[in-house]
C-alpha atoms as a PDB file:
ATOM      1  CA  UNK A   1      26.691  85.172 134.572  1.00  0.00           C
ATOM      2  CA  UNK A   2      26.345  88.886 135.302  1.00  0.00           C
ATOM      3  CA  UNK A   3      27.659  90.329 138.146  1.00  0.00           C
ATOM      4  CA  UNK A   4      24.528  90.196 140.403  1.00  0.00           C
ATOM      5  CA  UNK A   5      24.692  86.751 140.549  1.00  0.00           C
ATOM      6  CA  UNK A   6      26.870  84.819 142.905  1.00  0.00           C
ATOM      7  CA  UNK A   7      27.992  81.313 141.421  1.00  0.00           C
ATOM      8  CA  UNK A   8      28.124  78.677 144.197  1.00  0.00           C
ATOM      9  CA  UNK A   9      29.666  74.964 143.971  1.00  0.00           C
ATOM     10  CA  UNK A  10      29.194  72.830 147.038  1.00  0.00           C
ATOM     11  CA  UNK A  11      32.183  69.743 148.154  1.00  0.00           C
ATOM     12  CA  UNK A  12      31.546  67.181 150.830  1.00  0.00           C
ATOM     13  CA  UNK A  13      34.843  66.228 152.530  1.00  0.00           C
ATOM     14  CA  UNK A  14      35.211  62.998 153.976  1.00  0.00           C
ATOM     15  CA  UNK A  15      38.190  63.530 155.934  1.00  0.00           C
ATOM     16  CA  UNK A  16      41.052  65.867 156.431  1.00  0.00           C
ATOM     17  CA  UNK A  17      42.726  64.510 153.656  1.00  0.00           C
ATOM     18  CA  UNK A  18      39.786  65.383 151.813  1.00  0.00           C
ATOM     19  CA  UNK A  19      39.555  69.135 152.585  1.00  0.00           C
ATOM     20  CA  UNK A  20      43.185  69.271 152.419  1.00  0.00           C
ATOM     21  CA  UNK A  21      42.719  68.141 148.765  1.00  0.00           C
ATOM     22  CA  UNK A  22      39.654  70.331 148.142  1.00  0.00           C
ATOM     23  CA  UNK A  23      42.173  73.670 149.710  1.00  0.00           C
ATOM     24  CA  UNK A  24      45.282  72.188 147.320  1.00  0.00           C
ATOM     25  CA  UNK A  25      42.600  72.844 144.465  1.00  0.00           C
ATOM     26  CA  UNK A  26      42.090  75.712 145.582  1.00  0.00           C
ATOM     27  CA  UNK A  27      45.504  77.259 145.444  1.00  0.00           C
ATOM     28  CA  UNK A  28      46.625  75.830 142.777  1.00  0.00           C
ATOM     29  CA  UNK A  29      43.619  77.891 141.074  1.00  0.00           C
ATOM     30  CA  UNK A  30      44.836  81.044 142.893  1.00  0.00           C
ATOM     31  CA  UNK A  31      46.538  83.744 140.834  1.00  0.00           C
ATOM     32  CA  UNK A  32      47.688  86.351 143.885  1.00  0.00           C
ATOM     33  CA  UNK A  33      45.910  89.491 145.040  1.00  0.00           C
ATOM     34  CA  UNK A  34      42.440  87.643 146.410  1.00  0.00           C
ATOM     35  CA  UNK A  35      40.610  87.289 149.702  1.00  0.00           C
ATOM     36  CA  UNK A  36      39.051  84.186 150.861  1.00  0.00           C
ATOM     37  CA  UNK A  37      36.371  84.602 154.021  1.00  0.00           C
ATOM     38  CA  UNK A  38      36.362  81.249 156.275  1.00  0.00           C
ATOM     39  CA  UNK A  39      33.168  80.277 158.170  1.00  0.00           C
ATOM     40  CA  UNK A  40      32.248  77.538 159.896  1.00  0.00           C
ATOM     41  CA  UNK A  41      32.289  76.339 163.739  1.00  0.00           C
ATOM     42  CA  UNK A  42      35.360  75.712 165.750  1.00  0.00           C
ATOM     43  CA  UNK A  43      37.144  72.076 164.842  1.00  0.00           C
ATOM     44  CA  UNK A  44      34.802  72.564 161.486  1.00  0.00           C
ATOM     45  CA  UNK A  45      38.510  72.280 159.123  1.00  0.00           C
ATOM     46  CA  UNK A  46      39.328  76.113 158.569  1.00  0.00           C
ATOM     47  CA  UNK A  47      42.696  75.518 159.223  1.00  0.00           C
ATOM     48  CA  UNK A  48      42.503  71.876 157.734  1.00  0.00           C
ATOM     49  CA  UNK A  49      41.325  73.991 154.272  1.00  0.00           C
ATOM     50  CA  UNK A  50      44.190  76.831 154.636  1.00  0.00           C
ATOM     51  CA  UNK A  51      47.118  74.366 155.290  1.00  0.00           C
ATOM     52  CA  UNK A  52      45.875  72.515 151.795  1.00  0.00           C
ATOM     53  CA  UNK A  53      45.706  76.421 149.869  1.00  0.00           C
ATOM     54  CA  UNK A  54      49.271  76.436 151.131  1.00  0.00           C
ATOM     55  CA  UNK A  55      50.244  73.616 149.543  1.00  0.00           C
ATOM     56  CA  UNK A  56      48.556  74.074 146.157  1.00  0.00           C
ATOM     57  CA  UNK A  57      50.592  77.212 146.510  1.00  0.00           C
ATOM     58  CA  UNK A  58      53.612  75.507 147.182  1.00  0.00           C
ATOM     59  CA  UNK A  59      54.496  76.593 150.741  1.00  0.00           C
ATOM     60  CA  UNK A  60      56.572  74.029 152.802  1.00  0.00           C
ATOM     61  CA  UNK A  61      54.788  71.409 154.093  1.00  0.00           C
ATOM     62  CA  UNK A  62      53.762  71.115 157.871  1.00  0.00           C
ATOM     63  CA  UNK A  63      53.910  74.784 158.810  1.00  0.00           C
ATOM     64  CA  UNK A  64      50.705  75.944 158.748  1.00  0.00           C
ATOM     65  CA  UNK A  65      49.170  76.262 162.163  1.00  0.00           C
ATOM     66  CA  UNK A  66      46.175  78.036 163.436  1.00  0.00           C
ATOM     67  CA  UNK A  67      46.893  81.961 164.221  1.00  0.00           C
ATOM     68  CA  UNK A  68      44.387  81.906 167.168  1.00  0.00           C
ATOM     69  CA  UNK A  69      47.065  83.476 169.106  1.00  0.00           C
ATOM     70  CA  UNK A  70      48.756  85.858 167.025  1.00  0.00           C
ATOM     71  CA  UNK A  71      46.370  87.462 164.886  1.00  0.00           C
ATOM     72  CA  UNK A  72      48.091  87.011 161.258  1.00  0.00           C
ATOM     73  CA  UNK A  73      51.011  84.032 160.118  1.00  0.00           C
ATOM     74  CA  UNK A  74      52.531  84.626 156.733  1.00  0.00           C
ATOM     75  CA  UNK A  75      53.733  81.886 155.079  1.00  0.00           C
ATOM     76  CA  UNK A  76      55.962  82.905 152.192  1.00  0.00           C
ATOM     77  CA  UNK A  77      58.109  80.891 150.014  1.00  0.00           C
ATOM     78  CA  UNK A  78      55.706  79.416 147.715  1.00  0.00           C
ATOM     79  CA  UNK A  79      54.556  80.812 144.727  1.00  0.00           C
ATOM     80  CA  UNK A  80      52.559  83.352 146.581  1.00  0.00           C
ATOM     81  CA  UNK A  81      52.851  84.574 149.877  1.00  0.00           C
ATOM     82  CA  UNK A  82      49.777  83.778 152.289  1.00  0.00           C
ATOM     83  CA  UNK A  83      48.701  85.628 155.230  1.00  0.00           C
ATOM     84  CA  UNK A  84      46.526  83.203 157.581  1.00  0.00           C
ATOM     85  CA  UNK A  85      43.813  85.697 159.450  1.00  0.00           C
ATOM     86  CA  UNK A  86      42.109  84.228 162.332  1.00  0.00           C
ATOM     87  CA  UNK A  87      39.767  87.113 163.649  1.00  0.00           C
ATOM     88  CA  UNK A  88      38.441  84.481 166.803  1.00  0.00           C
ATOM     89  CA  UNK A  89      39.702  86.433 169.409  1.00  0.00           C
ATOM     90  CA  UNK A  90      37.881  89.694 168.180  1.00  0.00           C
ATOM     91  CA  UNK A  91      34.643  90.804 168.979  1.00  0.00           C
ATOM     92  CA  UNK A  92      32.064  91.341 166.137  1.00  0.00           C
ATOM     93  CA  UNK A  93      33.245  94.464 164.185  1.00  0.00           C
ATOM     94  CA  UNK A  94      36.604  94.677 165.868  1.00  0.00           C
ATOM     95  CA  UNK A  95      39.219  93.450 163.445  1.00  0.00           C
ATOM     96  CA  UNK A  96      40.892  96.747 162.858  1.00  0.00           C
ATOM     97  CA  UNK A  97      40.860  96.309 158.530  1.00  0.00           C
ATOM     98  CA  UNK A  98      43.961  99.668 158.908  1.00  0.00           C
ATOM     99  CA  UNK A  99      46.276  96.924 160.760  1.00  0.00           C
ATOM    100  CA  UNK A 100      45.308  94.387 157.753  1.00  0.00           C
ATOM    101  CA  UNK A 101      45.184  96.296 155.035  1.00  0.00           C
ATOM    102  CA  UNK A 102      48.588  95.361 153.408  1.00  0.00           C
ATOM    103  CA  UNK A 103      47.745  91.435 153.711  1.00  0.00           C
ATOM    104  CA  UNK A 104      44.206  91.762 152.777  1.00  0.00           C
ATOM    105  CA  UNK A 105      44.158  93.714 149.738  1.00  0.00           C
ATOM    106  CA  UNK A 106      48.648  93.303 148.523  1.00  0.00           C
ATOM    107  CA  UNK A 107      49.230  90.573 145.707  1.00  0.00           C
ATOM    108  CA  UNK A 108      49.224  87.467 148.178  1.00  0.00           C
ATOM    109  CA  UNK A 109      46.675  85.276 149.351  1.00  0.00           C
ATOM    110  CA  UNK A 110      44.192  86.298 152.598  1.00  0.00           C
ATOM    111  CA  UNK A 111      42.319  83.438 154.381  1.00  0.00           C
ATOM    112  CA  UNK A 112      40.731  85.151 156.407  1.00  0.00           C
ATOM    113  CA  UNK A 113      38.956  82.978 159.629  1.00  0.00           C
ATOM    114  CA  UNK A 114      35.984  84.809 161.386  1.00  0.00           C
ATOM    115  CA  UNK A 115      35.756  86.814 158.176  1.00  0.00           C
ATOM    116  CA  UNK A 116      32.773  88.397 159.369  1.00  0.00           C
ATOM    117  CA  UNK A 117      34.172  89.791 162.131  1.00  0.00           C
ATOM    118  CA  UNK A 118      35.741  92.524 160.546  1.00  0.00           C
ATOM    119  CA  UNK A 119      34.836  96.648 161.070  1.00  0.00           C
ATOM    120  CA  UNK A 120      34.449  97.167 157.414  1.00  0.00           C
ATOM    121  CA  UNK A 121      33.368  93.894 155.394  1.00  0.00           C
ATOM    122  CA  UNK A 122      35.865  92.532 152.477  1.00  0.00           C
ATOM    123  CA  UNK A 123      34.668  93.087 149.162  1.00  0.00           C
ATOM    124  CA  UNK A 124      35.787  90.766 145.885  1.00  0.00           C
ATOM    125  CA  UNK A 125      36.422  87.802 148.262  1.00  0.00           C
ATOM    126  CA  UNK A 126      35.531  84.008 147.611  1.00  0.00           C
ATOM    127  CA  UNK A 127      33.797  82.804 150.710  1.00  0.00           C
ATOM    128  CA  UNK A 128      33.628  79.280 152.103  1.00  0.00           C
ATOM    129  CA  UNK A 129      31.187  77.869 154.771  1.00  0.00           C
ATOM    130  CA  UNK A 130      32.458  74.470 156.360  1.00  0.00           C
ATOM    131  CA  UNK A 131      29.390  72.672 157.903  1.00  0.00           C
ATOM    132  CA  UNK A 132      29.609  69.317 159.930  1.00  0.00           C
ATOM    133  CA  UNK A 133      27.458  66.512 158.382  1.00  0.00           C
ATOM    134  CA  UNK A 134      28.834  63.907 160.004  1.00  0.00           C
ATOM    135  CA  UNK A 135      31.462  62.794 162.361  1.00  0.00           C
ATOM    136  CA  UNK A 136      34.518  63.028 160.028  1.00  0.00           C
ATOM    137  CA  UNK A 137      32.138  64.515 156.652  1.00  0.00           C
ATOM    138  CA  UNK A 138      32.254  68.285 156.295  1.00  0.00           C
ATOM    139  CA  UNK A 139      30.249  70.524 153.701  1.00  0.00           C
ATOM    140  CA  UNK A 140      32.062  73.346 151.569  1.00  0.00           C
ATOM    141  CA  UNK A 141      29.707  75.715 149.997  1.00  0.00           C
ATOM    142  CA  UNK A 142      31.975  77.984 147.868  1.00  0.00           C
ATOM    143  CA  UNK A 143      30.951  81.204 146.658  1.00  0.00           C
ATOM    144  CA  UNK A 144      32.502  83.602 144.387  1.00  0.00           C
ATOM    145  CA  UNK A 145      31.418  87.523 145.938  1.00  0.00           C
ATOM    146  CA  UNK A 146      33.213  89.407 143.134  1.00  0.00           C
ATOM    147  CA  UNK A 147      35.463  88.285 139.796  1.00  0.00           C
ATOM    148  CA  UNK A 148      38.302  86.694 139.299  1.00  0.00           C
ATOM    149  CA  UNK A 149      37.519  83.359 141.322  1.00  0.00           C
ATOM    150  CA  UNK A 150      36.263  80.820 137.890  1.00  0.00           C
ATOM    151  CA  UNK A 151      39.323  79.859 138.030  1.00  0.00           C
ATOM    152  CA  UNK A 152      38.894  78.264 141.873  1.00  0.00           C
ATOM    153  CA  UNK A 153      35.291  76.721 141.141  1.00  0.00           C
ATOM    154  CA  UNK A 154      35.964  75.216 137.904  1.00  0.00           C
ATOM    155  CA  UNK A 155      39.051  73.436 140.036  1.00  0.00           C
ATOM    156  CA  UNK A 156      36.345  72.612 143.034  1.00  0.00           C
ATOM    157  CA  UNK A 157      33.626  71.566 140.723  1.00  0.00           C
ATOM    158  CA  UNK A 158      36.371  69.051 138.828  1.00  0.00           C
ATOM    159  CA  UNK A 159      37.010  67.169 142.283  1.00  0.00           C
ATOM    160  CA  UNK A 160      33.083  66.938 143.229  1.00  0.00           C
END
């Protein structure tokens, strides 16, 4: 594939357990330094996806909340450190990238809710689009927007 193209691998999650699975896969595929932009409406399993990263990276269990409040949680004590994002509460173009800097682009893991709403857009991030389809089903459309992320679809495509 050259690096024009953007390889894509689409999930349907049945349940929470489901995208909490599909995130594990995830994170176990991580390898530290990498961005991941989180789309999708509000109760569409953002944070559902980001607590199962954090346990494919082996951060306790049952810590990771949504950071609608305070802008940025670390979780640390896996085997990467991950810095839950949740740009919600900022208007479009308002998430000051200075102030998030040091998570986005250090050798942890960024999930990064609201993505979009950045000043200056991530680059070399895999994105990930959660779509209701049903009552409890959920579509993840994965993309890889720079390298290093094979790794992380080869481990989606596996579970589809």
């Amino acid at each position: 594939m050259n690096s024009s193209q953007t390889e894509v691998v689409e999930v349907t999650s049945a349940s929470e357990d489901d995208t909490e699975r599909f995130g594990a896969a995830i994170g176990g595929a991580l390898r530290g330094g990498q961005r991941i932009g989180l789309r999708g409406d509000l109760g569409a399993g953002k944070t559902c996806l980001v607590r199962g990263i954090a346990a494919g990276l082996q951060i306790e269990d049952g810590i990771v909340r949504s950071p609608s409040f305070p802008v940025i949680l670390p979780y640390e004590g896996g085997r990467l450190p991950l810095y839950h994002i949740d740009l919600f509460r900022q208007a479009q173009g308002a998430g000051d990238i200075e102030e998030l800097r040091e998570y986005l682009y250090g050798d942890g893991i960024a999930a990064v809710e609201w993505y979009e709403r950045l000043a200056e857009p991530m680059v070399d991030y895999l994105s990930i689009v959660l779509t209701f389809v049903a009552k409890e089903s959920r579509s993840l459309v994965v993309a890889a927007c720079g390298v290093g992320y094979d790794p992380v679809l080869a481990a989606l495509r596996k579970l589809s």
